[in-house]
Protein backbone atom coordinates (compact mmCIF):
# COMPACT_ATOMS: atom_id res chain seq x y z
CA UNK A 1 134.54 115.65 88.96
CA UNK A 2 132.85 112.18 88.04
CA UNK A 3 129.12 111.21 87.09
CA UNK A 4 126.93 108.98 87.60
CA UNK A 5 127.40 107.72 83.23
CA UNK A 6 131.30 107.63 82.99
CA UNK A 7 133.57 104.87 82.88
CA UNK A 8 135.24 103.57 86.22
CA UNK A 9 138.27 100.70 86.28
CA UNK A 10 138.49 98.71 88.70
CA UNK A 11 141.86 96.89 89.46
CA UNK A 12 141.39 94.26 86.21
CA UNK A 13 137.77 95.19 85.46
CA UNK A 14 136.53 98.13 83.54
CA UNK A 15 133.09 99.57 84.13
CA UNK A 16 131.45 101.48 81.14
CA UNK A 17 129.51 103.66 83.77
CA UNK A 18 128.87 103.50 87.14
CA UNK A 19 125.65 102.09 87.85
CA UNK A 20 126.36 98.30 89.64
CA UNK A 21 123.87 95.59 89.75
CA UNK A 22 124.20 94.56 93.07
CA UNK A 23 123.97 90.76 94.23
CA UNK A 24 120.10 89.65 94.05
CA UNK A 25 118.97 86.50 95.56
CA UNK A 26 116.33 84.84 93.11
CA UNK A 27 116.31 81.83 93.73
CA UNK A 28 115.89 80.31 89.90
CA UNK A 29 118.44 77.53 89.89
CA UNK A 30 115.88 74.82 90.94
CA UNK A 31 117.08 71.99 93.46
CA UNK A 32 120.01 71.22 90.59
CA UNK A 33 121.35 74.01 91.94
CA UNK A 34 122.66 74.30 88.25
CA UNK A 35 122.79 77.92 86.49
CA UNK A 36 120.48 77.42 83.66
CA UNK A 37 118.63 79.73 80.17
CA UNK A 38 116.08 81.55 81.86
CA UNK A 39 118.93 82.78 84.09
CA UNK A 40 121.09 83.49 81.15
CA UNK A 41 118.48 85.47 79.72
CA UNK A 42 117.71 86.96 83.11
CA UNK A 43 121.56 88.58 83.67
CA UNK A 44 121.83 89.23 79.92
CA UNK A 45 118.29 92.04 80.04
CA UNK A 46 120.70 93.68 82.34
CA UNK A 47 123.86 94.08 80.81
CA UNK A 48 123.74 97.55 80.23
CA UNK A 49 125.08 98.24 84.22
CA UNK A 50 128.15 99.05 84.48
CA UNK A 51 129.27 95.88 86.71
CA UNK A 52 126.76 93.01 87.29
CA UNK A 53 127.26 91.40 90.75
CA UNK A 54 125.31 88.00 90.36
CA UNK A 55 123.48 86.48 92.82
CA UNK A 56 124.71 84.78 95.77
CA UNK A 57 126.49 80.95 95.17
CA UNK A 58 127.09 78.52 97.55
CA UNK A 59 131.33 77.75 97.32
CA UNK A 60 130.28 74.49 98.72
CA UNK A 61 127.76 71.85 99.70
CA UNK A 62 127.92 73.33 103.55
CA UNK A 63 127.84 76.54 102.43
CA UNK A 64 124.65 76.17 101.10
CA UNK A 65 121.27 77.14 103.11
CA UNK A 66 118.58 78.93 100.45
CA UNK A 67 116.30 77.02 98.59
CA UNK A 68 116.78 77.00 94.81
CA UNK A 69 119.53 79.04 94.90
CA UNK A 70 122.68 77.92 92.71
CA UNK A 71 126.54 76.70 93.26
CA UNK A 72 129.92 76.79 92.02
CA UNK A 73 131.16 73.33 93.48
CA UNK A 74 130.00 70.77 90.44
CA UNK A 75 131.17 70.56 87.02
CA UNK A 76 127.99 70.94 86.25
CA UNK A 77 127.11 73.95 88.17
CA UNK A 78 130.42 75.62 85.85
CA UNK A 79 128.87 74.48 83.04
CA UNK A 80 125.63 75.86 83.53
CA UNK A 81 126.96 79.59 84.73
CA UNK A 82 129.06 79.80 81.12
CA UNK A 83 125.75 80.14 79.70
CA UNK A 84 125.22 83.00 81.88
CA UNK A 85 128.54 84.31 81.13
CA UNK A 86 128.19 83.85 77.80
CA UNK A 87 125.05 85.63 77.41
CA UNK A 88 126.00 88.78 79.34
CA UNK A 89 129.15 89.43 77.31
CA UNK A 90 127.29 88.83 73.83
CA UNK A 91 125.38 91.68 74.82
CA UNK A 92 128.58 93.75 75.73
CA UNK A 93 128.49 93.51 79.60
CA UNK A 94 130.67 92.46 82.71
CA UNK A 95 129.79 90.47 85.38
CA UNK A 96 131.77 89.25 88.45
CA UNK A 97 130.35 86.12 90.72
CA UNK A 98 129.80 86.31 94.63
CA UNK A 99 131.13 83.98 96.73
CA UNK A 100 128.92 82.49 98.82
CA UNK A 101 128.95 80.47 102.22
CA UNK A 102 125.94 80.82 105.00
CA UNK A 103 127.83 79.61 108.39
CA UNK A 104 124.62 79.29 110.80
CA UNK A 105 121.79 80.91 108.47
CA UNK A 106 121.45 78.12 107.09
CA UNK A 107 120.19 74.23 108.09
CA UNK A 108 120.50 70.67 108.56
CA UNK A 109 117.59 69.77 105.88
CA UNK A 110 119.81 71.39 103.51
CA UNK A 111 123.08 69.37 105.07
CA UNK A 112 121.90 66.46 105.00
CA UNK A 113 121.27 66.20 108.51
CA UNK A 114 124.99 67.71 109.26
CA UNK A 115 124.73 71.08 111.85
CA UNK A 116 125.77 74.33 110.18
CA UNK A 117 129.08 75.49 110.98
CA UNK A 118 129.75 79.04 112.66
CA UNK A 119 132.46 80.70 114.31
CA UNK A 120 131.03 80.17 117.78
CA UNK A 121 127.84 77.80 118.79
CA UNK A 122 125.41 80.69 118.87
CA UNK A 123 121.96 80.49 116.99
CA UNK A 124 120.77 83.15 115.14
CA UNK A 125 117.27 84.33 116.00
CA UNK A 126 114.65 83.61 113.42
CA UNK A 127 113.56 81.22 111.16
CA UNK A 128 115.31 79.63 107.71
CA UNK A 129 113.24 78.37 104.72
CA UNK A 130 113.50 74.15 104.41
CA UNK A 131 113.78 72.58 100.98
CA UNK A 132 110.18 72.60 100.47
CA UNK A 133 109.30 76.04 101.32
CA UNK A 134 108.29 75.63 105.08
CA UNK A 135 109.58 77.65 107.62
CA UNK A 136 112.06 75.95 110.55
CA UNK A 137 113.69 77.63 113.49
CA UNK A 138 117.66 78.26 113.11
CA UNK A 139 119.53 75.54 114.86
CA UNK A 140 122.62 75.44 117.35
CA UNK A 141 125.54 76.01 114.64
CA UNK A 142 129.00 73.53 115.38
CA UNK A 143 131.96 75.54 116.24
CA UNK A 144 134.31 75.59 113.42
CA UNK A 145 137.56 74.26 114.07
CA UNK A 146 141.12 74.92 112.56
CA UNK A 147 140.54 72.25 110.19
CA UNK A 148 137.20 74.03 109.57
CA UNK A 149 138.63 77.24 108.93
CA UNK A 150 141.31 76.04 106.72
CA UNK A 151 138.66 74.16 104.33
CA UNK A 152 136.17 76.65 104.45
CA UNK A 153 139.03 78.87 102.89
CA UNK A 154 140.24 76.62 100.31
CA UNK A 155 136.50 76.19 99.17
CA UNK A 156 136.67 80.19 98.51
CA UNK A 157 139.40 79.64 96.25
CA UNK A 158 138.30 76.75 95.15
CA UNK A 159 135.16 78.26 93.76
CA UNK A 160 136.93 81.12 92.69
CA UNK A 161 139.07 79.76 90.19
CA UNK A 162 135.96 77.61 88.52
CA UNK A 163 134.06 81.18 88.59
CA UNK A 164 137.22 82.38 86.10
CA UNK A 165 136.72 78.81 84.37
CA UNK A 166 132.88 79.80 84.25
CA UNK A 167 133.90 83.01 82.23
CA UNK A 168 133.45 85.36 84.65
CA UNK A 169 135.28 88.48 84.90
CA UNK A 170 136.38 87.69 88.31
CA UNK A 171 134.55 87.41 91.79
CA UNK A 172 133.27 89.00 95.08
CA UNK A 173 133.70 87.57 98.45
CA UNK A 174 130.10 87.72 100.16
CA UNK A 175 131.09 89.12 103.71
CA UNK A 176 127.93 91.30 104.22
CA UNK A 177 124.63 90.46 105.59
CA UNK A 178 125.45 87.85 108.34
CA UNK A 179 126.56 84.90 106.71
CA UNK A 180 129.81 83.27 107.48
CA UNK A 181 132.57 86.09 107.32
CA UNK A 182 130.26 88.81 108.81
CA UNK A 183 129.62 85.95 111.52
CA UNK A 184 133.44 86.02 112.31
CA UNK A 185 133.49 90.01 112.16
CA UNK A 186 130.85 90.85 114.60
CA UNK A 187 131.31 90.58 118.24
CA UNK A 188 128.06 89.32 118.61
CA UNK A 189 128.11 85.93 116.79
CA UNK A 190 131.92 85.66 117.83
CA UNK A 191 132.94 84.42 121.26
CA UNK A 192 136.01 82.68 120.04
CA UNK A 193 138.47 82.73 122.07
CA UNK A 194 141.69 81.46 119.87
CA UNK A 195 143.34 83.71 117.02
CA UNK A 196 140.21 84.53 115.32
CA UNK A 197 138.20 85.48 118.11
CA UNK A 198 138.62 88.54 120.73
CA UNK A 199 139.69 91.29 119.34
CA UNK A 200 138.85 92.74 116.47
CA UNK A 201 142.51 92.25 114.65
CA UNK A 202 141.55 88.54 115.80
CA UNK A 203 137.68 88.22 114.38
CA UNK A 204 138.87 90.07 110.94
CA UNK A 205 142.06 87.48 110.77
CA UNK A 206 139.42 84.84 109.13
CA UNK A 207 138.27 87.58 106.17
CA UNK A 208 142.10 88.70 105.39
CA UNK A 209 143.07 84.94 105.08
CA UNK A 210 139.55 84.27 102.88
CA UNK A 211 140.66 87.41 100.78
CA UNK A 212 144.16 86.39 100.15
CA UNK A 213 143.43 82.96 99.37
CA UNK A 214 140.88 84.02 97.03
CA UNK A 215 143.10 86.88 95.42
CA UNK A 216 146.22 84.06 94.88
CA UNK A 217 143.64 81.90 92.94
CA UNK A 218 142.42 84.50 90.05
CA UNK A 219 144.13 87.96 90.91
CA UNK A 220 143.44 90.44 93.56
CA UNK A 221 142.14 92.82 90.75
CA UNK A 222 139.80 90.67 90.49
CA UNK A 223 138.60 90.59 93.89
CA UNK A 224 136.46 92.25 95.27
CA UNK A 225 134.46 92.38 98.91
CA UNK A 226 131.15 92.96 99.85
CA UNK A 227 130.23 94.37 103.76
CA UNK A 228 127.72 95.43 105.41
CA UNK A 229 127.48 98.00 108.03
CA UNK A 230 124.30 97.26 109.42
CA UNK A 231 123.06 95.73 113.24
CA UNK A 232 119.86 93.22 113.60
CA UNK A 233 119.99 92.15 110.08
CA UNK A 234 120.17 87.83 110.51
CA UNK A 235 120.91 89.00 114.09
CA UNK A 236 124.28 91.04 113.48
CA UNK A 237 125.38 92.76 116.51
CA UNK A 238 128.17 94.86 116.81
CA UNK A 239 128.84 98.12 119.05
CA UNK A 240 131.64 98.87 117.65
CA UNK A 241 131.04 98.80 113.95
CA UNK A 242 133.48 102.62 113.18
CA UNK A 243 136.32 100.82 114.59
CA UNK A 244 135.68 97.03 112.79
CA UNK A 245 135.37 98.74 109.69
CA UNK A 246 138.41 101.24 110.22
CA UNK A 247 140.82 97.99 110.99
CA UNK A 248 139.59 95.96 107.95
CA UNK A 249 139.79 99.83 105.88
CA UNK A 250 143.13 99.76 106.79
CA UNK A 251 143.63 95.97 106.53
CA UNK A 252 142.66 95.73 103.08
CA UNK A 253 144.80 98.80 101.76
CA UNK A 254 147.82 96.29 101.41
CA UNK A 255 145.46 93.55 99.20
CA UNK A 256 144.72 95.93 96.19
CA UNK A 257 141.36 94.26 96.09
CA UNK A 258 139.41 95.58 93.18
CA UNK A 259 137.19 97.23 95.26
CA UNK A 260 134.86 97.30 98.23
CA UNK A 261 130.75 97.60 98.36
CA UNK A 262 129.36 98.70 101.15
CA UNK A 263 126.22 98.09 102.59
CA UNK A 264 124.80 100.92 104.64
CA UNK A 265 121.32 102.58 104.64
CA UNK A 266 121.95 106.05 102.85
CA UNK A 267 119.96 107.63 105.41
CA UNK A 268 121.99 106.95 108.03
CA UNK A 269 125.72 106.43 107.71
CA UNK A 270 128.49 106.47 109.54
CA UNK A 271 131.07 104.01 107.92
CA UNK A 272 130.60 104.36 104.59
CA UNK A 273 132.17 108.35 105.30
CA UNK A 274 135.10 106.98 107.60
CA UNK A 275 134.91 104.15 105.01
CA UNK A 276 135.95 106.43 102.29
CA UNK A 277 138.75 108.34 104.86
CA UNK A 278 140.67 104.93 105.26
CA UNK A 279 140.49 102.70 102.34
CA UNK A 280 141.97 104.30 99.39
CA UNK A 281 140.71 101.90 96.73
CA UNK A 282 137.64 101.75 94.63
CA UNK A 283 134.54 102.32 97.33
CA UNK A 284 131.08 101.08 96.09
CA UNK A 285 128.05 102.42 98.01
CA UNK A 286 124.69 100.55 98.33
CA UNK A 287 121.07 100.86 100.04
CA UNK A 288 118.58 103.43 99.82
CA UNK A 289 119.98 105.36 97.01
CA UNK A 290 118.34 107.18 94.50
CA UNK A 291 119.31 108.41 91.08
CA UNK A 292 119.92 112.15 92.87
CA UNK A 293 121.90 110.77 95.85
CA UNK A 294 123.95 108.55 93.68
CA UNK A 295 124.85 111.55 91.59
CA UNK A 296 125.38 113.37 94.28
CA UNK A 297 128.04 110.93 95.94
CA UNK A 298 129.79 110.31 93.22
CA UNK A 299 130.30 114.03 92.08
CA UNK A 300 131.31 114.44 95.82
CA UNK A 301 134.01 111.98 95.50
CA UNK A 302 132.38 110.44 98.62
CA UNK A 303 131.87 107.09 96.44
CA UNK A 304 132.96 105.91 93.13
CA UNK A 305 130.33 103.75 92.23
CA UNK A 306 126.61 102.90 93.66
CA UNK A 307 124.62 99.49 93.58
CA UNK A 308 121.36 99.32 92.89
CA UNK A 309 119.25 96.18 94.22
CA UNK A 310 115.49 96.32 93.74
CA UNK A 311 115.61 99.12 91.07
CA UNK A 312 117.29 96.33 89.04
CA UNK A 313 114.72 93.29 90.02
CA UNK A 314 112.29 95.74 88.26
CA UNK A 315 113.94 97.58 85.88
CA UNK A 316 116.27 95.66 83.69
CA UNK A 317 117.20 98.80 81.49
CA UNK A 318 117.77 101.08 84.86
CA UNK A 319 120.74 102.63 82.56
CA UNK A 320 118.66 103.96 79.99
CA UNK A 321 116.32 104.91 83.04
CA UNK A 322 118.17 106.92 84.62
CA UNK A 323 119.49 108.46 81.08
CA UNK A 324 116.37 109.54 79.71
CA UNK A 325 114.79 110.31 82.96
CA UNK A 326 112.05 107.90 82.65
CA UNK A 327 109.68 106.14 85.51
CA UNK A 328 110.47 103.20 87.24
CA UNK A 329 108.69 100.27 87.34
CA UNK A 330 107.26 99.12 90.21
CA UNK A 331 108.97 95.69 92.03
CA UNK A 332 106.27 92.85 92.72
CA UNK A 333 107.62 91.49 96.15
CA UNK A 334 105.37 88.33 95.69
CA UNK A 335 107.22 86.93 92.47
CA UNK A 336 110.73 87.98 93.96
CA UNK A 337 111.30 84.47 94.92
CA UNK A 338 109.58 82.20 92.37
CA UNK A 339 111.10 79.40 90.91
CA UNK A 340 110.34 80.80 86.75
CA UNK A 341 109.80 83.62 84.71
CA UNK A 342 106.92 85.51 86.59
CA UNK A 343 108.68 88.70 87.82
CA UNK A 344 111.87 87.13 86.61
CA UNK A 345 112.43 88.22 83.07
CA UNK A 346 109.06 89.85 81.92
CA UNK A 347 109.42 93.29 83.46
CA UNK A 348 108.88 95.93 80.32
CA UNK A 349 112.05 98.06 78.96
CA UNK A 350 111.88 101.06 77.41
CA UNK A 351 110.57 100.80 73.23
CA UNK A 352 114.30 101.74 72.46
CA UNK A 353 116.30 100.10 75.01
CA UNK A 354 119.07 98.01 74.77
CA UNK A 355 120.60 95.87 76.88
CA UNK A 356 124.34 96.51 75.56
């Protein structure tokens, strides 16, 4: 029987406990897009987690789509997440980058006029943030074509090996949350109608190819996935999310990825359970839990990890939290997004806290 506080590895990585940081968009990088001190110190307060999942990166210039958010394409942008790197393992922690690429949540003002690309010319209902804050409506994405696809994939691996360059301890493949690869999962952004289309052995073809490519570049155990088993979110539709998830379960046993999160509300599950029946690697659970329900899943066996989001906006020390029992602080939603230190890196830690 497992808790919450012991150690967990993880193909190649090693987690000292089993509290994640899950990925956080905070949009600090400034239009450089360039990893820079404030979010070294930032990722260092919370090096205590067990794993720290950083934020979102665009793998390339068309992959990108949220203001102030960084990359892993430049030299530059390498240069600037070793500091980040570095930081994080001076204070003894472990931190993996996600892989980033938006397909159609995304838009032309940050293309430079170019459409975004998607797996089928669908628009997603809602409205993006431009480059100076304002709010536009999501365009028409371009169909992706072979040639497309076969880029799109190389910039995963691409960005994958300068991640390892960067000094991280490897990556995870953002297929969660409608962006690109949840765009090709789900039926309802999907109406291909050529080997990645159809079926669902066709729409999860494009992840499996993403995942090995990424996996030959730096090591499948040090991959690792991120999906999300959720409908409506950046208009995700799918009515047949048990059996998606089942196939990609079953897909992914072969890959010896270093694990899978899952997105799924705690409240309400029913993949994360079948989930857990059909993948028989590491199984990461995420939204909605609490220090209790973590406990209890992982004392279940039902996960064998849980990532916390806001809990770790707030509450850099969320370790030593949970440890000592000790009250949360309270997330300001209004500084979530600002573009310095305000709600960044001056939430309080405990007197005798660590971040080590």
């Amino acid at each position: 029987m497992q808790n919450l506080f012991e150690p967990l590895t993880a193909g190649e990585l090693k987690f000292k406990n089993r509290v994640v940081m899950s990925p956080l968009t905070r949009a600090r990088a400034g239009e450089t897009r360039i990893p820079n001190d404030l979010m070294a110190e930032y990722y260092a307060q919370r090096a205590s987690a067990g794993l720290i999942i950083s934020e979102a990166t665009a793998i390339s210039p068309m992959g990108y789509g949220w203001r102030n958010a960084p990359g892993i394409y430049t030299d530059e942008q390498t240069d600037g997440w070793r500091k980040v790197t570095d930081a994080v393992h001076q204070k003894n922690g472990q931190i993996i980058l996600q892989l980033w690429h938006m397909g159609r949540i995304s838009h032309p003002d940050f293309l430079n006029g170019a459409l975004p690309v998607a797996p089928s010319a669908i628009a997603a209902e809602g409205e993006a943030r431009g480059l100076t804050g304002e709010k536009k409506s999501y365009v028409i994405p371009r169909t992706m074509t072979q040639s497309d696809i076969e880029e799109t994939i190389a910039d995963f691996a691409a960005a994958a090996r300068r991640a390892i360059a960067a000094g991280f301890d490897g990556v995870q493949i953002h297929g969660a949350n409608g962006y690109l690869i949840d765009q090709f999962l789900k039926e309802g952004s999907n109406q291909r109608t050529d080997k990645y289309g159809g079926s669902i052995e066709n729409r999860v073809r494009f992840l499996i190819e993403v995942c090995e490519a990424v996996a030959l570049a730096v090591g499948a155990g040090r991959t690792a996935l991120r999906l999300s088993a959720i409908n409506g979110y950046n208009s995700m539709n799918d009515d047949h999310l048990p059996e998606l998830f089942a196939h990609v379960a079953r897909e992914l046993n072969t890959r010896q990825l270093a694990f899978i999160e899952l997105r799924e509300p705690q409240s309400a599950q029913r993949v994360t359970p079948m989930m857990r029946e059909n993948f028989k690697g590491i199984l990461i659970g995420n939204d909605g839990y609490e220090l209790a329900t973590a406990e209890a899943a992982i004392t279940s066996g039902a996960l064998d990890a849980v990532s916390f989001g806001q809990k770790y906006i707030a509450n850099p020390d969320l370790v030593e939290r949970f440890q000592r029992g000790a009250p949360l602080n309270e997330l300001d939603p209004k500084t979530s997004y600002n573009n310095g230190p305000e709600g960044y890196i001056d939430y309080p830690m405990l007197p005798t806290t660590r971040a080590a």
